[in-house]
C-alpha atoms as a PDB file:
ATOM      1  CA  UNK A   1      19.724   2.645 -17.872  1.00  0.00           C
ATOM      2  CA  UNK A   2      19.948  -0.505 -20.016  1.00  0.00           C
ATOM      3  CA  UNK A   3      23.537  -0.908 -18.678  1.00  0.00           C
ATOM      4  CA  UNK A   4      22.647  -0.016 -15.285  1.00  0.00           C
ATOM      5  CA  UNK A   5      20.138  -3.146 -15.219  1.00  0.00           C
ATOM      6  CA  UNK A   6      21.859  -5.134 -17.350  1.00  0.00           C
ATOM      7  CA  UNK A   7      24.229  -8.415 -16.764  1.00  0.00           C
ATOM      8  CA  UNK A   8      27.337  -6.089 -15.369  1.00  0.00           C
ATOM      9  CA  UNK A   9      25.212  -3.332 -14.085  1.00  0.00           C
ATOM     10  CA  UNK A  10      24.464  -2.162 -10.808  1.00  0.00           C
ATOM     11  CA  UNK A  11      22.536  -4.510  -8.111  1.00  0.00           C
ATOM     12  CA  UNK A  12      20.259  -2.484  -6.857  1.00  0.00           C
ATOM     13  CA  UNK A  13      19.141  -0.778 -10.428  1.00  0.00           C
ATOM     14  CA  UNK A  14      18.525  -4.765 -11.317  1.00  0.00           C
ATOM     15  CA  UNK A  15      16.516  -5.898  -8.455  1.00  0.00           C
ATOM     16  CA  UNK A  16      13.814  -2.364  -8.989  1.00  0.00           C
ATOM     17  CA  UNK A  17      10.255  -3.117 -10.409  1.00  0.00           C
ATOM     18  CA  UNK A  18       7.618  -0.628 -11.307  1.00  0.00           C
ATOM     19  CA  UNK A  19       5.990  -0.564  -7.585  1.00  0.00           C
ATOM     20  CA  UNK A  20       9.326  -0.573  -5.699  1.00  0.00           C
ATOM     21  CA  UNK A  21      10.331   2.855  -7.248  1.00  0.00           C
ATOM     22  CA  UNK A  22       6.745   4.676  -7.861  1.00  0.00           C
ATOM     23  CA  UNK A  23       7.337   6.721  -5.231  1.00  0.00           C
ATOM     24  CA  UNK A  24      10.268   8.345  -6.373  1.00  0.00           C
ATOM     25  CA  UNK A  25       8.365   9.473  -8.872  1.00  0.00           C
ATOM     26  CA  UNK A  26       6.118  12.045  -6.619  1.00  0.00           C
ATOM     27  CA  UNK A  27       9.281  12.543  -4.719  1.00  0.00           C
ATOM     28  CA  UNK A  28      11.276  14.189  -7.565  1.00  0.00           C
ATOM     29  CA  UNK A  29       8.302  16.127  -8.562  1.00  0.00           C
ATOM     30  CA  UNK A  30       8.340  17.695  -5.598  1.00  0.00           C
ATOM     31  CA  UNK A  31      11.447  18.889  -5.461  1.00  0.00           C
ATOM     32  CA  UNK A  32      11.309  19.903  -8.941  1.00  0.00           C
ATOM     33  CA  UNK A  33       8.250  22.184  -7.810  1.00  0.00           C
ATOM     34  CA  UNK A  34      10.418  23.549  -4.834  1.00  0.00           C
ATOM     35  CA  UNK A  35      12.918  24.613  -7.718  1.00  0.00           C
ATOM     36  CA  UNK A  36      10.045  26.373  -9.968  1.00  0.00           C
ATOM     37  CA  UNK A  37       9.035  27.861  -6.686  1.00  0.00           C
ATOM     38  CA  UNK A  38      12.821  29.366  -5.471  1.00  0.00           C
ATOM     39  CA  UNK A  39      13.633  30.518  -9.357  1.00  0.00           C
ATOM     40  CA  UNK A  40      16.295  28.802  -9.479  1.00  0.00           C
ATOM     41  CA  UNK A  41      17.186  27.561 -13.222  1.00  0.00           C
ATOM     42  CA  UNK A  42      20.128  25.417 -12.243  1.00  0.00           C
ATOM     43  CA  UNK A  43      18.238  23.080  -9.994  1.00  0.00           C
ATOM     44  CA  UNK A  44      15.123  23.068 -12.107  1.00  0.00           C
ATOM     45  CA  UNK A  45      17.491  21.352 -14.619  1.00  0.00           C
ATOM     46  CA  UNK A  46      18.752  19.044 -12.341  1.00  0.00           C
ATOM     47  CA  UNK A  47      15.382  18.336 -10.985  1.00  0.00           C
ATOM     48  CA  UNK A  48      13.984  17.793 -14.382  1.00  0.00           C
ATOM     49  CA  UNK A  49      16.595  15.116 -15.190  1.00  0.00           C
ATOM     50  CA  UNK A  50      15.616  13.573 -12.037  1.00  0.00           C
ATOM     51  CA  UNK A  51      12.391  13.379 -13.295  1.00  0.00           C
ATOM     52  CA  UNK A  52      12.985  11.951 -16.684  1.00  0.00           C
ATOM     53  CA  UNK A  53      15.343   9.510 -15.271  1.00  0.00           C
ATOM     54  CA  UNK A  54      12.069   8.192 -13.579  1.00  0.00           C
ATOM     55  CA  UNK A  55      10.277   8.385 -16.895  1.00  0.00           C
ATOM     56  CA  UNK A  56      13.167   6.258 -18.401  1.00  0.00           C
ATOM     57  CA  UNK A  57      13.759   3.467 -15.714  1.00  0.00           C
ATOM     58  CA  UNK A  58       9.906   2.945 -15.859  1.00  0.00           C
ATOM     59  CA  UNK A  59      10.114   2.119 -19.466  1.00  0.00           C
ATOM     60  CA  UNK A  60      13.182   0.757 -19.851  1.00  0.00           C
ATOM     61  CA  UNK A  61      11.557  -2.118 -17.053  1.00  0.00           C
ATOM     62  CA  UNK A  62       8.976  -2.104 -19.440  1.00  0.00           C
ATOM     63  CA  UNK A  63      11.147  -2.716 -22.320  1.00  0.00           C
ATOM     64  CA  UNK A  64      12.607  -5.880 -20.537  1.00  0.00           C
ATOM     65  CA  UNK A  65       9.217  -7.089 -20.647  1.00  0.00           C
ATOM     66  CA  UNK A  66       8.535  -6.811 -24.084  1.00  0.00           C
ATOM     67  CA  UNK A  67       5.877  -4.094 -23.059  1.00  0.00           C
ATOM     68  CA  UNK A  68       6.930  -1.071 -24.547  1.00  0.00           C
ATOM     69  CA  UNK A  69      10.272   1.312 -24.946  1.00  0.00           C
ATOM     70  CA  UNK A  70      10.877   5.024 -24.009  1.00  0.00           C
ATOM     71  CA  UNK A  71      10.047   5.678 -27.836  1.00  0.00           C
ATOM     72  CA  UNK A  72       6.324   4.153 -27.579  1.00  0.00           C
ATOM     73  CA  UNK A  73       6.057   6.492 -24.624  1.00  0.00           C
ATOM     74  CA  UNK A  74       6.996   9.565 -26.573  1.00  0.00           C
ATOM     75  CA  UNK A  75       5.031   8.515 -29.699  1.00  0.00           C
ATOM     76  CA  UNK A  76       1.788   7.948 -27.575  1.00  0.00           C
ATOM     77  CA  UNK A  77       2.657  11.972 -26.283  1.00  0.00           C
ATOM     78  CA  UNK A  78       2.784  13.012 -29.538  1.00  0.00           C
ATOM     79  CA  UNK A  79      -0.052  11.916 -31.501  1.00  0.00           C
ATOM     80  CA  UNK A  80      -2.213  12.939 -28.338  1.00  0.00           C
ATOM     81  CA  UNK A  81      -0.877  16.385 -28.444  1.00  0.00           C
ATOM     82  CA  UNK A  82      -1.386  16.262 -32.309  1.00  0.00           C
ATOM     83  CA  UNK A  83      -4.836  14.924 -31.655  1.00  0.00           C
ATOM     84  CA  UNK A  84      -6.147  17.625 -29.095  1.00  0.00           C
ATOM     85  CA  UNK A  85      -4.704  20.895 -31.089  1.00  0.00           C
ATOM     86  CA  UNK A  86      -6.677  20.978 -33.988  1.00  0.00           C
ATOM     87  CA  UNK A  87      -6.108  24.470 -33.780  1.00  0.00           C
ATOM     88  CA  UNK A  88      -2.385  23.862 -34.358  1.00  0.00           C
ATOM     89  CA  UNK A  89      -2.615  20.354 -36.435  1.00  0.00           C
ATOM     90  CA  UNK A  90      -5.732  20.599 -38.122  1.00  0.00           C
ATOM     91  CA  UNK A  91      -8.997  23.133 -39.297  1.00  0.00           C
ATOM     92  CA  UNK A  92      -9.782  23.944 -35.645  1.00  0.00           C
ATOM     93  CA  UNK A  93     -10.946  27.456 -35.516  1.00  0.00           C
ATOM     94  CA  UNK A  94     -11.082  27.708 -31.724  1.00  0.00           C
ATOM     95  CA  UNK A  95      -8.983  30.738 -30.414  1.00  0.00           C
ATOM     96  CA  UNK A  96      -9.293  31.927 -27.377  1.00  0.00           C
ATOM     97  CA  UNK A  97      -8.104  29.624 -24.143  1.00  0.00           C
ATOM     98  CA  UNK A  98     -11.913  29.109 -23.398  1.00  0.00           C
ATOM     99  CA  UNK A  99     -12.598  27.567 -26.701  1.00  0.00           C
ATOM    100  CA  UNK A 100      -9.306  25.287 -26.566  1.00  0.00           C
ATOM    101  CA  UNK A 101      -9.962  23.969 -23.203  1.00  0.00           C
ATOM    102  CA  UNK A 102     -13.447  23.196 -24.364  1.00  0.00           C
ATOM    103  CA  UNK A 103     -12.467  21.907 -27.652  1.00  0.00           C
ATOM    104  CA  UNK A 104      -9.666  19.841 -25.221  1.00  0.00           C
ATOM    105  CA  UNK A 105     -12.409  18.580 -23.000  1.00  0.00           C
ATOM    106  CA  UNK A 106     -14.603  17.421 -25.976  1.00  0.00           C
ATOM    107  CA  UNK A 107     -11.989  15.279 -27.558  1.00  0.00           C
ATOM    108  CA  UNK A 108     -10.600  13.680 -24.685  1.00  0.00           C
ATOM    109  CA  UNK A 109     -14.476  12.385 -23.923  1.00  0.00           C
ATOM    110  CA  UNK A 110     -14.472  11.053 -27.801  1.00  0.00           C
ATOM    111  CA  UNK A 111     -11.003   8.652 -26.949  1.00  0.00           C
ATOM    112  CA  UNK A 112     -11.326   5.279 -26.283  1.00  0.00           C
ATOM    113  CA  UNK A 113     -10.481   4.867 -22.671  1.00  0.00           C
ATOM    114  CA  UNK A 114     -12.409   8.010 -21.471  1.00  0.00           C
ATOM    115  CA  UNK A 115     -15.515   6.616 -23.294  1.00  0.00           C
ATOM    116  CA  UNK A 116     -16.361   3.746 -20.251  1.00  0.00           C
ATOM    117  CA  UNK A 117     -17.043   6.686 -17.463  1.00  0.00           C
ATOM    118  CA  UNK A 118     -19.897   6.840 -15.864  1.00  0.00           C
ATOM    119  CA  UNK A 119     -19.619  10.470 -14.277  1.00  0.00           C
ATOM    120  CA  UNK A 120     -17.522  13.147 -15.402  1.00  0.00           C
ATOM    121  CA  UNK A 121     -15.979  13.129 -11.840  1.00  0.00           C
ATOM    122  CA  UNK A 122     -14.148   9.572 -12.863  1.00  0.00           C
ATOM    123  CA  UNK A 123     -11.057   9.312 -14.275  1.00  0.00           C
ATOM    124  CA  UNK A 124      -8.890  11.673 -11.574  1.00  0.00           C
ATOM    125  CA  UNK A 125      -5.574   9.782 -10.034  1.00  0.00           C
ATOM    126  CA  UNK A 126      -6.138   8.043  -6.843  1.00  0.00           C
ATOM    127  CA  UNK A 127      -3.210   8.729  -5.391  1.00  0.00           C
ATOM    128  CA  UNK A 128      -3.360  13.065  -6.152  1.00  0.00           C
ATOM    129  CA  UNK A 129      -2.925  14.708  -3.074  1.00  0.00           C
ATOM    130  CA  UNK A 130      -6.462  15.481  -1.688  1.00  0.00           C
ATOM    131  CA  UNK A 131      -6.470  19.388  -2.102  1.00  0.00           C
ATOM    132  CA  UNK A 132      -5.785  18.620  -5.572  1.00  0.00           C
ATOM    133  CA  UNK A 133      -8.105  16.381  -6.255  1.00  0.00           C
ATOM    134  CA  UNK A 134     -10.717  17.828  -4.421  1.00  0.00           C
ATOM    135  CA  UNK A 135      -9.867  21.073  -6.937  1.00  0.00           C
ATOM    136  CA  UNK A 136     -10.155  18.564 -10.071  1.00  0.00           C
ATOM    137  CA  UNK A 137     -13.689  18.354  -9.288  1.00  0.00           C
ATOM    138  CA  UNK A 138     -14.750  21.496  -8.468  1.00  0.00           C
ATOM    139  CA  UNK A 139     -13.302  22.112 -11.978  1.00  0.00           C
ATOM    140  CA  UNK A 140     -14.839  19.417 -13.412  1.00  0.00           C
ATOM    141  CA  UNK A 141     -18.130  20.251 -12.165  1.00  0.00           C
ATOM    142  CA  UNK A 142     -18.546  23.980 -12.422  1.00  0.00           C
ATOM    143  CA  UNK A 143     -17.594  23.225 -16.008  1.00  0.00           C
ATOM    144  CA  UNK A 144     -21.365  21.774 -16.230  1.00  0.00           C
ATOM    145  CA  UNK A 145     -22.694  25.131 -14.379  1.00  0.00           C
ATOM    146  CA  UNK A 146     -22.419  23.220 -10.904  1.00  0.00           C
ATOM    147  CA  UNK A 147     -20.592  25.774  -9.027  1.00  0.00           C
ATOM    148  CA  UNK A 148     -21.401  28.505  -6.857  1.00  0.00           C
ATOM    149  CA  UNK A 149     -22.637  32.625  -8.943  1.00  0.00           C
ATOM    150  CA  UNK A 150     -20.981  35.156  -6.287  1.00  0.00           C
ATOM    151  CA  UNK A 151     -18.044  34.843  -3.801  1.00  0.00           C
ATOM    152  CA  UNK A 152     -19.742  35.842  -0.841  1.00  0.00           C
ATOM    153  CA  UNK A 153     -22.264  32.652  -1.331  1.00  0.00           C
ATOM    154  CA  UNK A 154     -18.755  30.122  -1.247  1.00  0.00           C
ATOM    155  CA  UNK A 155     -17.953  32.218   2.045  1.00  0.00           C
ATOM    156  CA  UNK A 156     -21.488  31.892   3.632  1.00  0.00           C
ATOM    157  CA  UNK A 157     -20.654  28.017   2.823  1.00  0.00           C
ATOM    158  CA  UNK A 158     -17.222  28.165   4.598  1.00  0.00           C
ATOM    159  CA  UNK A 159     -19.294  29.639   7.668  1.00  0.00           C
ATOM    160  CA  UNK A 160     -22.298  27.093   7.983  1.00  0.00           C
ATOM    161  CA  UNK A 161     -19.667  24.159   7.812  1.00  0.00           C
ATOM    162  CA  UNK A 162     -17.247  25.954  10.633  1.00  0.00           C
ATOM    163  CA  UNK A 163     -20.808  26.532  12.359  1.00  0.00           C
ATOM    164  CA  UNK A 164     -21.074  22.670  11.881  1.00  0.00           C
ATOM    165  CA  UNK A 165     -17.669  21.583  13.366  1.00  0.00           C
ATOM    166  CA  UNK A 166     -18.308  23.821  16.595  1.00  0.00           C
ATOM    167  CA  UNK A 167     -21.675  22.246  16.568  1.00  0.00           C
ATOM    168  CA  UNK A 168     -20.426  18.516  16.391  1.00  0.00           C
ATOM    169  CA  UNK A 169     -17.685  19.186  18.792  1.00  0.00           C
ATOM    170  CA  UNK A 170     -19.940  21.107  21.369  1.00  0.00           C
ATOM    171  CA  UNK A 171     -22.380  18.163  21.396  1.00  0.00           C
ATOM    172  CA  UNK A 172     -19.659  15.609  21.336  1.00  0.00           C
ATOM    173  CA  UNK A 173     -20.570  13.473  18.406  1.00  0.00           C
ATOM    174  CA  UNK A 174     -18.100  10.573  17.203  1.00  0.00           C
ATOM    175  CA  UNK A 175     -14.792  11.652  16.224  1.00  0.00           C
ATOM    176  CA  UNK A 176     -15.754  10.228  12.838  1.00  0.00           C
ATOM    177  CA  UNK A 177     -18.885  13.044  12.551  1.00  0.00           C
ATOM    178  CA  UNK A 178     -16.370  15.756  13.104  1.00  0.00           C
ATOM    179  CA  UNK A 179     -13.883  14.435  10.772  1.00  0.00           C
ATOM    180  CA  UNK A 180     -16.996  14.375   8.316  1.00  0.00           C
ATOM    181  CA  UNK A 181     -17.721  18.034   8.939  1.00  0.00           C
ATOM    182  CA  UNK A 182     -14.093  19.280   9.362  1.00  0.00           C
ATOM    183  CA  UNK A 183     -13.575  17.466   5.269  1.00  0.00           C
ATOM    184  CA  UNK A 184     -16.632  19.479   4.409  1.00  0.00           C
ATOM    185  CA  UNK A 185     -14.865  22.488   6.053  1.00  0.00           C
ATOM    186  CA  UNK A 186     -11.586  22.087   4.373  1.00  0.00           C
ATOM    187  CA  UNK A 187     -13.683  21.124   0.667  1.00  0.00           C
ATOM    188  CA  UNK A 188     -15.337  24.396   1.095  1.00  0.00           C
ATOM    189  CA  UNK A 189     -12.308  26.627   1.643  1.00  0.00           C
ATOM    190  CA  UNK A 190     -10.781  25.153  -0.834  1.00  0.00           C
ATOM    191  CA  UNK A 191     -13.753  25.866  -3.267  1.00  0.00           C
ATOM    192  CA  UNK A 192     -12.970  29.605  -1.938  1.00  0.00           C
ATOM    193  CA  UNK A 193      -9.369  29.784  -3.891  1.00  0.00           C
ATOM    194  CA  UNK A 194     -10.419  27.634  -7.068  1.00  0.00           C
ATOM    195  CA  UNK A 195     -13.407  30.247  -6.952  1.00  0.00           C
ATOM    196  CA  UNK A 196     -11.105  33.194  -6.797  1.00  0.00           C
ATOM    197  CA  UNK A 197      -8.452  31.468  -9.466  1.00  0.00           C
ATOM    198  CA  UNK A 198      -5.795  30.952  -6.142  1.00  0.00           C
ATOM    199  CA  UNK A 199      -4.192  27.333  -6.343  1.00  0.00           C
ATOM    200  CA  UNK A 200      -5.187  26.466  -2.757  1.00  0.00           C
ATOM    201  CA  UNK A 201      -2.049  24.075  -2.712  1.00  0.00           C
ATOM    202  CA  UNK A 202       0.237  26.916  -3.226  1.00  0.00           C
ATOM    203  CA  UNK A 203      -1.403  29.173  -0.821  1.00  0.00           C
ATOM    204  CA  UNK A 204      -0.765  26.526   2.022  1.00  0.00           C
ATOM    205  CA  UNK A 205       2.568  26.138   1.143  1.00  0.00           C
ATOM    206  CA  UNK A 206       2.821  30.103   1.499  1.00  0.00           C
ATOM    207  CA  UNK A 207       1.426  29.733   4.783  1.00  0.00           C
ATOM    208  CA  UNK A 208       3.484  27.082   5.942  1.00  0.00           C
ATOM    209  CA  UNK A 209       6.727  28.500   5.149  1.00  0.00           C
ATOM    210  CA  UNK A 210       5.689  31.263   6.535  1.00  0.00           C
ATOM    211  CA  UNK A 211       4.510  29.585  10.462  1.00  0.00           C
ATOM    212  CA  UNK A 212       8.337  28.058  10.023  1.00  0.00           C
ATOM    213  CA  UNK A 213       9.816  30.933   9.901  1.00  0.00           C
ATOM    214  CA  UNK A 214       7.843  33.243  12.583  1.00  0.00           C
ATOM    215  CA  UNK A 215       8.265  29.834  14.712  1.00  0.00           C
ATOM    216  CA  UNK A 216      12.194  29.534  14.212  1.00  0.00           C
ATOM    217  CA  UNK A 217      12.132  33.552  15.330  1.00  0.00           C
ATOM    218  CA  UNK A 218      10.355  32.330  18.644  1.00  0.00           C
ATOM    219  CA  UNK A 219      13.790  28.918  19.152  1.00  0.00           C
ATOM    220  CA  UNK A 220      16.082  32.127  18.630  1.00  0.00           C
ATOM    221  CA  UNK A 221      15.095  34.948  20.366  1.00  0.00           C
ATOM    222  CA  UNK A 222      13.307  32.261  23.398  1.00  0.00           C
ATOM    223  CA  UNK A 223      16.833  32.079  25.114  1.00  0.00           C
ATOM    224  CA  UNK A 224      15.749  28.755  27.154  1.00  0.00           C
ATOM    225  CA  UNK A 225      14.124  25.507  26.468  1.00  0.00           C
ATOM    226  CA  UNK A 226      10.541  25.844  24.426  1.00  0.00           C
ATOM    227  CA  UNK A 227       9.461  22.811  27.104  1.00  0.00           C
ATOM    228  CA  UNK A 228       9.774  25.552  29.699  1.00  0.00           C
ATOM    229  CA  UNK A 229       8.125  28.870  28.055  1.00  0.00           C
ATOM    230  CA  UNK A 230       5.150  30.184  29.076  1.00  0.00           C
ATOM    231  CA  UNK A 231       1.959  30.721  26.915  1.00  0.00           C
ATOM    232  CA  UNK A 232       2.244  33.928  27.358  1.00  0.00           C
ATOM    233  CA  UNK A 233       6.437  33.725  26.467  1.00  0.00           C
ATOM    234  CA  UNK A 234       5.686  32.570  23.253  1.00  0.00           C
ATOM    235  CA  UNK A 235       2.328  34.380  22.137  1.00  0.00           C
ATOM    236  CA  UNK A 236       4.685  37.430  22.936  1.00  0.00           C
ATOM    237  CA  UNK A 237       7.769  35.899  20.635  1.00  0.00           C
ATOM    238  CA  UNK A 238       5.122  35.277  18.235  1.00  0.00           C
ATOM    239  CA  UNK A 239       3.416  38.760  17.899  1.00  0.00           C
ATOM    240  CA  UNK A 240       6.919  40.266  17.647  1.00  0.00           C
ATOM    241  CA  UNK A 241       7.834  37.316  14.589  1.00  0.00           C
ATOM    242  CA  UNK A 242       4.267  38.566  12.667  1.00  0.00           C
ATOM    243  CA  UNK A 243       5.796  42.276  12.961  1.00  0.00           C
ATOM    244  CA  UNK A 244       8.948  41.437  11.252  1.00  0.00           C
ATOM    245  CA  UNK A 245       7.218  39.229   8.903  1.00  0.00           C
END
């Protein structure tokens, strides 16, 4: 990388900054998780370089600028991960996984940057995808006995805010009330798998590959134009797709 941006290097490497190639960054991630996902232990490793080739462009920019180097970053990693296993680096006597995740949560309040937050829902990436944030907190706050005692009371809460989006559309509210209450809808549901220990991210994903492929069924076996099916054509193509599926 320090060739690739230096004087005989390659243009475009040269002309990058930190905000011209963040993106990447959540781009390669993603397709690292869609090689976790398939099994597949050859991509994963290509993936993962991917990935750390992100890690080290970042800092070798960084470097240029006197900031820091790829060995600050990994120095910082490591006295962190020294610093929250006590169990493993120090007298620690915590055990079990609740006890370390405690014990984690405890010492990341004590460091310096955490200390300036003012709620314990601070601190959580702007830019995470909204179902994951929105499981972040629900984590975060059941943690200080804010969550819900029995499953059935998070589904009684999925049905009073689906009652409220039938509500808001029946009476034609703004479109900006029904966003409000479809949000509360979607919050709720996904309270329902971070109640039942389901990653509600994955779980869409499932469903989503799976629409694709009882859709593609209906392009197949359709044997015209999709412009020029019936309802009825392609709730029929559909039922027989959910069969085979």
């Amino acid at each position: 990388m320090s060739n690739l941006r230096g004087p005989n290097g390659c243009n475009w490497d040269k002309e990058q900054d930190h905000n011209s190639i963040k993106n990447n960054l959540i781009e390669e991630a993603y397709e690292l998780l869609e090689a976790i996902d398939e099994k597949n232990p050859d991509k994963m490793k290509e993936e993962l370089g991917d990935l750390l080739l992100q890690i080290i462009f970042h800092s070798q920019m960084a470097k240029e600028e006197k900031q820091f180097d790829i060995y600050d970053v990994i120095d910082v990693l490591s006295q962190k991960l020294v610093r929250r296993h006590p169990h493993v680096f120090g007298e620690s006597n915590a055990k079990t996984s609740k006890e370390i995740i405690k014990q984690w949560e405890n010492i990341k309040k004590e460091e310096n940057d955490k200390q300036h937050r003012k709620s314990i829902t601070d601190g959580i990436p702007k830019h995470l995808p909204s179902i994951l944030k929105a499981v972040k907190i629900q984590k975060k706050v059941s943690k200080v006995g804010f969550d819900w005692e029995h499953v059935d009371d998070v589904i009684n809460k999925i049905q009073e805010e689906l009652d409220e989006v039938k509500q808001a559309h029946n009476e034609k509210q703004a479109l900006a009330a029904i966003k409000e209450e479809i949000g509360d809808l979607l919050f709720a549901s996904i309270n329902l798998a971070r109640f039942l220990d389901i990653c509600p991210d994955d779980a869409l994903s499932g469903t989503i590959t799976k629409f694709q492929k009882r859709f593609k069924y209906i392009e197949v076996n359709l044997n015209k134009p999709l412009e020029t099916a019936s309802s009825e054509e392609l709730e029929a193509l559909w039922e027989q797709a959910k069969k085979k599926s």
